[in-house]
C-alpha atoms as a PDB file:
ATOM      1  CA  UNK A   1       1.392  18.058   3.334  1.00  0.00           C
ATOM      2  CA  UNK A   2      -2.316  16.999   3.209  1.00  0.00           C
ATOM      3  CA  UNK A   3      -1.436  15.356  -0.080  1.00  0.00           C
ATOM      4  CA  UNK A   4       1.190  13.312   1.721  1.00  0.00           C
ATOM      5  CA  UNK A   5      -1.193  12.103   3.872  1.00  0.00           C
ATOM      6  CA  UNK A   6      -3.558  11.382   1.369  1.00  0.00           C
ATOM      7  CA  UNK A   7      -0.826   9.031  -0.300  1.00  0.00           C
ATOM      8  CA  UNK A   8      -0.129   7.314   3.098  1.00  0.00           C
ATOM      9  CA  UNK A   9      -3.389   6.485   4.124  1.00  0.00           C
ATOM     10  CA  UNK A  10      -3.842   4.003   1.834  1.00  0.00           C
ATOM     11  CA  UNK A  11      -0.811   2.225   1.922  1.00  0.00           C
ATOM     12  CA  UNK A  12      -1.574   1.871   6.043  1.00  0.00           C
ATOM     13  CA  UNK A  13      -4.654   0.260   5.420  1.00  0.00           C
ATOM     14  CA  UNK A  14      -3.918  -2.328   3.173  1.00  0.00           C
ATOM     15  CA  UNK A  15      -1.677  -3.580   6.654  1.00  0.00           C
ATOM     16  CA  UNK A  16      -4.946  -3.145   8.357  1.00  0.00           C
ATOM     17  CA  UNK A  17      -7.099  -4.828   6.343  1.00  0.00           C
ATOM     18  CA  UNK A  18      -4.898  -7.911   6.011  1.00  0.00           C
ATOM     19  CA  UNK A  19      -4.435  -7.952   9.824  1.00  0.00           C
ATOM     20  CA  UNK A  20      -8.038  -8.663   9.749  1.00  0.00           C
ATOM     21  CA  UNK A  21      -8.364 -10.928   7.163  1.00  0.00           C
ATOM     22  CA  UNK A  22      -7.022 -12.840   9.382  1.00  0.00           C
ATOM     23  CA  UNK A  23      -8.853 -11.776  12.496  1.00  0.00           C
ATOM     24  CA  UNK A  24     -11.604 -14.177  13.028  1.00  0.00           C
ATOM     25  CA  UNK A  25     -13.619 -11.328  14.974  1.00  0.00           C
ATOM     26  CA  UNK A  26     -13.380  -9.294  11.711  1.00  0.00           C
ATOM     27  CA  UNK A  27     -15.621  -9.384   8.675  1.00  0.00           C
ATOM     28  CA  UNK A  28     -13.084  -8.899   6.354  1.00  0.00           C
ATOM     29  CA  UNK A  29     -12.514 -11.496   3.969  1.00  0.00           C
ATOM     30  CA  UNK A  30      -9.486 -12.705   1.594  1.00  0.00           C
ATOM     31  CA  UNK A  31     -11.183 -10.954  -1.610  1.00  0.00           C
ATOM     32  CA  UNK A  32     -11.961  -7.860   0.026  1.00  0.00           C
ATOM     33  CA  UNK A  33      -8.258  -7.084   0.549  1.00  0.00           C
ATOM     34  CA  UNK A  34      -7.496  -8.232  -2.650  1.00  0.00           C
ATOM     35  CA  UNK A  35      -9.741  -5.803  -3.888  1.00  0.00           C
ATOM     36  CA  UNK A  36      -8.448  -2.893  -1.878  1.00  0.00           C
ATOM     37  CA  UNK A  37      -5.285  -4.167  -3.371  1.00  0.00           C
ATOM     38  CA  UNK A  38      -5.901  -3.344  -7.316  1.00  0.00           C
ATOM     39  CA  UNK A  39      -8.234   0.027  -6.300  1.00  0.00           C
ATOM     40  CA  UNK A  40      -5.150   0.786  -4.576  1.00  0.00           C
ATOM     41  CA  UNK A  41      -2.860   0.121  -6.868  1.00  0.00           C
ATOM     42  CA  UNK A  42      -4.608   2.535  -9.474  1.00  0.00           C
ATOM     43  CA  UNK A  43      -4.334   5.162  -7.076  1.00  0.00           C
ATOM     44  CA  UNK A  44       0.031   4.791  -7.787  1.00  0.00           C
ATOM     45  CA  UNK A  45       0.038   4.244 -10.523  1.00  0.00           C
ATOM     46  CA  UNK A  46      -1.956   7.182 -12.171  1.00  0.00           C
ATOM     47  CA  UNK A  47      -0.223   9.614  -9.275  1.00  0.00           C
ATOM     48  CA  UNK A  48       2.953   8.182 -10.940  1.00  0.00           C
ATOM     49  CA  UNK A  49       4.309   5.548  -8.064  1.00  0.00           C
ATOM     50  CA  UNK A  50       5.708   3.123 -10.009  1.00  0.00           C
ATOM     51  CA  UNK A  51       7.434   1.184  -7.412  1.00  0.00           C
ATOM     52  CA  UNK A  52       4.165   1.604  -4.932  1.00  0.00           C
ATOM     53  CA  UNK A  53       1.764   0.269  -7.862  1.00  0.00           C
ATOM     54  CA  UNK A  54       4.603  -3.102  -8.368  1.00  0.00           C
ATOM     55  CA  UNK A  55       4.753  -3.602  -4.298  1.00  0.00           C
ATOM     56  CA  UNK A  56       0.936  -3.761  -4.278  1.00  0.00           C
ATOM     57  CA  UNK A  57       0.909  -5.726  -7.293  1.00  0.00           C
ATOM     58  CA  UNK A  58       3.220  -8.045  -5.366  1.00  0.00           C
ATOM     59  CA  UNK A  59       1.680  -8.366  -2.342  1.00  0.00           C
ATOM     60  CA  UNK A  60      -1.516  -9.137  -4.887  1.00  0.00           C
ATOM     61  CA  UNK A  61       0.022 -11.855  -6.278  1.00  0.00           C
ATOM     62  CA  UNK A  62       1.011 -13.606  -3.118  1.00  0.00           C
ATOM     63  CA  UNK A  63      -2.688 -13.493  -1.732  1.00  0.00           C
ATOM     64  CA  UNK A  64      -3.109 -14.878   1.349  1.00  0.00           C
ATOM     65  CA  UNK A  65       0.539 -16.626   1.550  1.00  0.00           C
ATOM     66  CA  UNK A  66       1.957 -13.301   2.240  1.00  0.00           C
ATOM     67  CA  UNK A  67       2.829 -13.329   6.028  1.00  0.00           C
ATOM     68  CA  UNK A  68       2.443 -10.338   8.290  1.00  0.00           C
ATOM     69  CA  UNK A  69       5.863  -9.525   8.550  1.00  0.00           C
ATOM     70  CA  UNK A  70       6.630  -9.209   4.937  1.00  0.00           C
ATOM     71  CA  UNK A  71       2.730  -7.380   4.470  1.00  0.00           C
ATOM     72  CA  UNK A  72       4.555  -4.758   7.163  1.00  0.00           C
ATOM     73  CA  UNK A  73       7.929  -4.440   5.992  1.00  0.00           C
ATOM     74  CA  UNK A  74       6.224  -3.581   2.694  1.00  0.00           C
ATOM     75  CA  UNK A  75       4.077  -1.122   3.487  1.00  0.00           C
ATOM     76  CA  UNK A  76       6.326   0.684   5.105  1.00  0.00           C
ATOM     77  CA  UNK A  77       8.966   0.290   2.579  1.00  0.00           C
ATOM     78  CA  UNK A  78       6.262   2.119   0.310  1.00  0.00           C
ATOM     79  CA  UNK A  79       5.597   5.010   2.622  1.00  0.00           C
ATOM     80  CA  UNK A  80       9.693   5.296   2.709  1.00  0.00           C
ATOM     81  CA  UNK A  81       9.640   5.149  -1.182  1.00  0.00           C
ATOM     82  CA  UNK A  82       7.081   7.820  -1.227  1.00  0.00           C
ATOM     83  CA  UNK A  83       8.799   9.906   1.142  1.00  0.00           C
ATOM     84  CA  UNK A  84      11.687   9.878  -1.279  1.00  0.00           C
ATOM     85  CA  UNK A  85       9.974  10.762  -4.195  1.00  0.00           C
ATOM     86  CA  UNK A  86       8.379  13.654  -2.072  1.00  0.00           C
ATOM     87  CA  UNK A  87      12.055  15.029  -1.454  1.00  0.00           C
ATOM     88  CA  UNK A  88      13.024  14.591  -5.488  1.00  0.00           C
ATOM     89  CA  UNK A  89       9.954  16.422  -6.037  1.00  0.00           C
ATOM     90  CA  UNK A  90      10.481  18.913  -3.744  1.00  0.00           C
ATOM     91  CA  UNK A  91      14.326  19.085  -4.789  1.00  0.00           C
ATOM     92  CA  UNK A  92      13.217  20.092  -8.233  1.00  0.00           C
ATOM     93  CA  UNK A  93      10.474  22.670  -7.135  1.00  0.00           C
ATOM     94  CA  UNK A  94       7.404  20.611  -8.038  1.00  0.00           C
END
């Protein structure tokens, strides 16, 4: 379960660091998401998340056009794709 978590945590806080890219009490800027964006991305990608490390790439590619509601709705479409692939693991005995 800790690994779980450890594969969740990340995708929460791209959500949170775009919420305060756009936060004009925050410090966080534009290319400091982006940036958590493709150290993210590596972290799916090696682990084997395809369809994490292509949502990332996505929301990448859309910068700062991305609006909150589809920066949500993805993020927590990823956690749901990783919960699946937790179950087909888990399925097979991994």
């Amino acid at each position: 379960m800790k690994k779980k978590k450890n594969m969740v945590k990340p995708l929460y806080t791209i959500l949170l660091l775009y919420e305060d890219v756009f936060n004009p009490e925050s410090d966080v800027e534009l290319e400091d998401y982006l940036a958590y964006l493709d150290r993210t991305s590596l972290l799916y990608i090696g682990a084997g998340y395809d369809e994490i490390y292509h949502t990332i790439k996505g929301l990448k590619f859309l910068k700062d056009t991305a609006t909150h509601r589809i920066v949500k709705s993805s993020v927590f479409h990823m956690i749901g794709a990783l919960d699946e692939k937790d179950k087909e693991a888990a399925k097979r005995g991994v």
